[in-house]
N, C-alpha and C. Protein backbone atom coordinates (compact mmCIF):
# COMPACT_ATOMS: atom_id res chain seq x y z
N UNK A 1 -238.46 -91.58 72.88
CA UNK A 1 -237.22 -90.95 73.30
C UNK A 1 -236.12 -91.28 72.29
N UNK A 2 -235.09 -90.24 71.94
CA UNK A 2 -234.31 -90.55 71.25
C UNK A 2 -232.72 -91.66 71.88
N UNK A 3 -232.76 -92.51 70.73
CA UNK A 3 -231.56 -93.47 71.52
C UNK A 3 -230.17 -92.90 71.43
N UNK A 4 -230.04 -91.66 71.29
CA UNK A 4 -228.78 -91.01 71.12
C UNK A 4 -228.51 -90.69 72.67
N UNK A 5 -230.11 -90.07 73.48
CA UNK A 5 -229.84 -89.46 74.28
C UNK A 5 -229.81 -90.45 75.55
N UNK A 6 -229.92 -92.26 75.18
CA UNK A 6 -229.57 -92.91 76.09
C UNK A 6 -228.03 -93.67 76.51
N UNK A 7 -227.91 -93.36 75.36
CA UNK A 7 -226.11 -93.64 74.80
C UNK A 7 -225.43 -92.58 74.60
N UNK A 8 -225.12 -92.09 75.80
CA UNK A 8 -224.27 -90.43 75.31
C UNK A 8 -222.71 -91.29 75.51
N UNK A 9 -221.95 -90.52 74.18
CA UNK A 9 -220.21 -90.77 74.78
C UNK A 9 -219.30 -89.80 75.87
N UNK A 10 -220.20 -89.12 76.45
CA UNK A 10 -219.40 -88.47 77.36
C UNK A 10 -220.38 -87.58 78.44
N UNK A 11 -220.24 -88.24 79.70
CA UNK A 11 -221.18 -87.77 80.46
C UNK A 11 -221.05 -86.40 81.08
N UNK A 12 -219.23 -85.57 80.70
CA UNK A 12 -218.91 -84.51 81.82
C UNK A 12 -220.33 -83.34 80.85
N UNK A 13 -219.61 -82.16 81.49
CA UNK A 13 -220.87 -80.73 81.93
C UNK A 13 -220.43 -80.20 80.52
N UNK A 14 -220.97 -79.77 79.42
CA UNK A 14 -220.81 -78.90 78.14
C UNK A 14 -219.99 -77.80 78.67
N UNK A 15 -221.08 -76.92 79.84
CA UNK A 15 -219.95 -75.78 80.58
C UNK A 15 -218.72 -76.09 80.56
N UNK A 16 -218.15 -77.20 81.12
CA UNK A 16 -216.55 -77.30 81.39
C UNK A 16 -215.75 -77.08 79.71
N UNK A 17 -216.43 -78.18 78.79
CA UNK A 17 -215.90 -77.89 77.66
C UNK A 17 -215.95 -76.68 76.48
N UNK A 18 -217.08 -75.67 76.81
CA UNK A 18 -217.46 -74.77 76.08
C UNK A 18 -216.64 -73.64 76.07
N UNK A 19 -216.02 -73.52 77.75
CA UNK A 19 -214.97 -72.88 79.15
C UNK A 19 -214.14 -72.91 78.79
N UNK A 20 -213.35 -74.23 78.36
CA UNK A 20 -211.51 -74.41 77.87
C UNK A 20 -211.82 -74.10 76.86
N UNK A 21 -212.38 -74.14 75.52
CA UNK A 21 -212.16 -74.01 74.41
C UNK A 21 -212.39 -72.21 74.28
N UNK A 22 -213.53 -71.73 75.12
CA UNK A 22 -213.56 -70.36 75.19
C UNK A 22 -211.59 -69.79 75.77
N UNK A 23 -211.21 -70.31 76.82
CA UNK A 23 -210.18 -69.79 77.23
C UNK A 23 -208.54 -70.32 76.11
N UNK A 24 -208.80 -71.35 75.80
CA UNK A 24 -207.52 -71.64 74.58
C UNK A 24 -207.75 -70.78 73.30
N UNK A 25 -208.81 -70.69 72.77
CA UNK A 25 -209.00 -69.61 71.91
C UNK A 25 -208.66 -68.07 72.02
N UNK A 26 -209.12 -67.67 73.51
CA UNK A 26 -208.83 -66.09 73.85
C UNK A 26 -206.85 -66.17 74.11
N UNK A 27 -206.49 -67.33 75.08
CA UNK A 27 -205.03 -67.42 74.84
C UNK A 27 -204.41 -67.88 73.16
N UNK A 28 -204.71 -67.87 72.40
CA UNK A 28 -204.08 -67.87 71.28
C UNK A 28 -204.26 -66.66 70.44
N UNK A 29 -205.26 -66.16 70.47
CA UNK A 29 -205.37 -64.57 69.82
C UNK A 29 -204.73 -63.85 70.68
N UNK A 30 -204.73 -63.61 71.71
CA UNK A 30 -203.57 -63.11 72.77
C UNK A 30 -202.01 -62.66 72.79
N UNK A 31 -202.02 -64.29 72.67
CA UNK A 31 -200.56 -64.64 72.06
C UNK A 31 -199.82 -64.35 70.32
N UNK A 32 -200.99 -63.85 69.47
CA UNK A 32 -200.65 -63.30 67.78
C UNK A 32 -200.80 -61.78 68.57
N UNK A 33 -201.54 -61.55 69.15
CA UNK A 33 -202.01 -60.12 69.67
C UNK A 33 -200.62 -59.39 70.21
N UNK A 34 -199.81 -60.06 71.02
CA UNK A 34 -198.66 -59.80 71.65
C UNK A 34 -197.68 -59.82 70.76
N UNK A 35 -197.64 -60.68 69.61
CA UNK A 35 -196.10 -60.89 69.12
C UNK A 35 -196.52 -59.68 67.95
N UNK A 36 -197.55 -59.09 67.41
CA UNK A 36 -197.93 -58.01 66.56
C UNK A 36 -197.40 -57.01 67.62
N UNK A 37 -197.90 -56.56 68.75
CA UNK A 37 -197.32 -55.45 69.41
C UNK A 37 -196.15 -55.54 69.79
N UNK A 38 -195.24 -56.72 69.91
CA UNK A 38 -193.55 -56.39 70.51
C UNK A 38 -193.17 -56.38 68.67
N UNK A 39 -193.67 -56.63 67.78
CA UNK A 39 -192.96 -56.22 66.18
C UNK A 39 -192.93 -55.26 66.04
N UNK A 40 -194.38 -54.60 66.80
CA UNK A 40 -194.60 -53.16 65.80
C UNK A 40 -193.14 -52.20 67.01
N UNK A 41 -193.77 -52.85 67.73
CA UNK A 41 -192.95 -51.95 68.96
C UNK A 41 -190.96 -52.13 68.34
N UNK A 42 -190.74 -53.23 68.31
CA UNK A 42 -189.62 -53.39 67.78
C UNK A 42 -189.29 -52.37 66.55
N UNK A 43 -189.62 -52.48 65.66
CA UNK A 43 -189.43 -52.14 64.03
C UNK A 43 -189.78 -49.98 64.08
């Protein structure tokens, strides 16, 4: 057995972390996504 997989540094669920980083990513392209459409819309 590998001794990595008896010494893990973090026991929570990958899902939870795979989840926020999926959702902070879609809110930050979002947020360039929005300030491109109130420019174009502006100008």
């Amino acid at each position: 057995m590998n001794h990595f997989e008896k010494d893990v540094q973090s026991k929570r669920n990958d899902l939870i972390d795979s989840g926020m980083g999926f959702v902070v990513s879609f809110g930050f392209f979002t947020v360039i996504f929005a300030i491109g459409v109130i420019l174009k819309a502006i100008a």
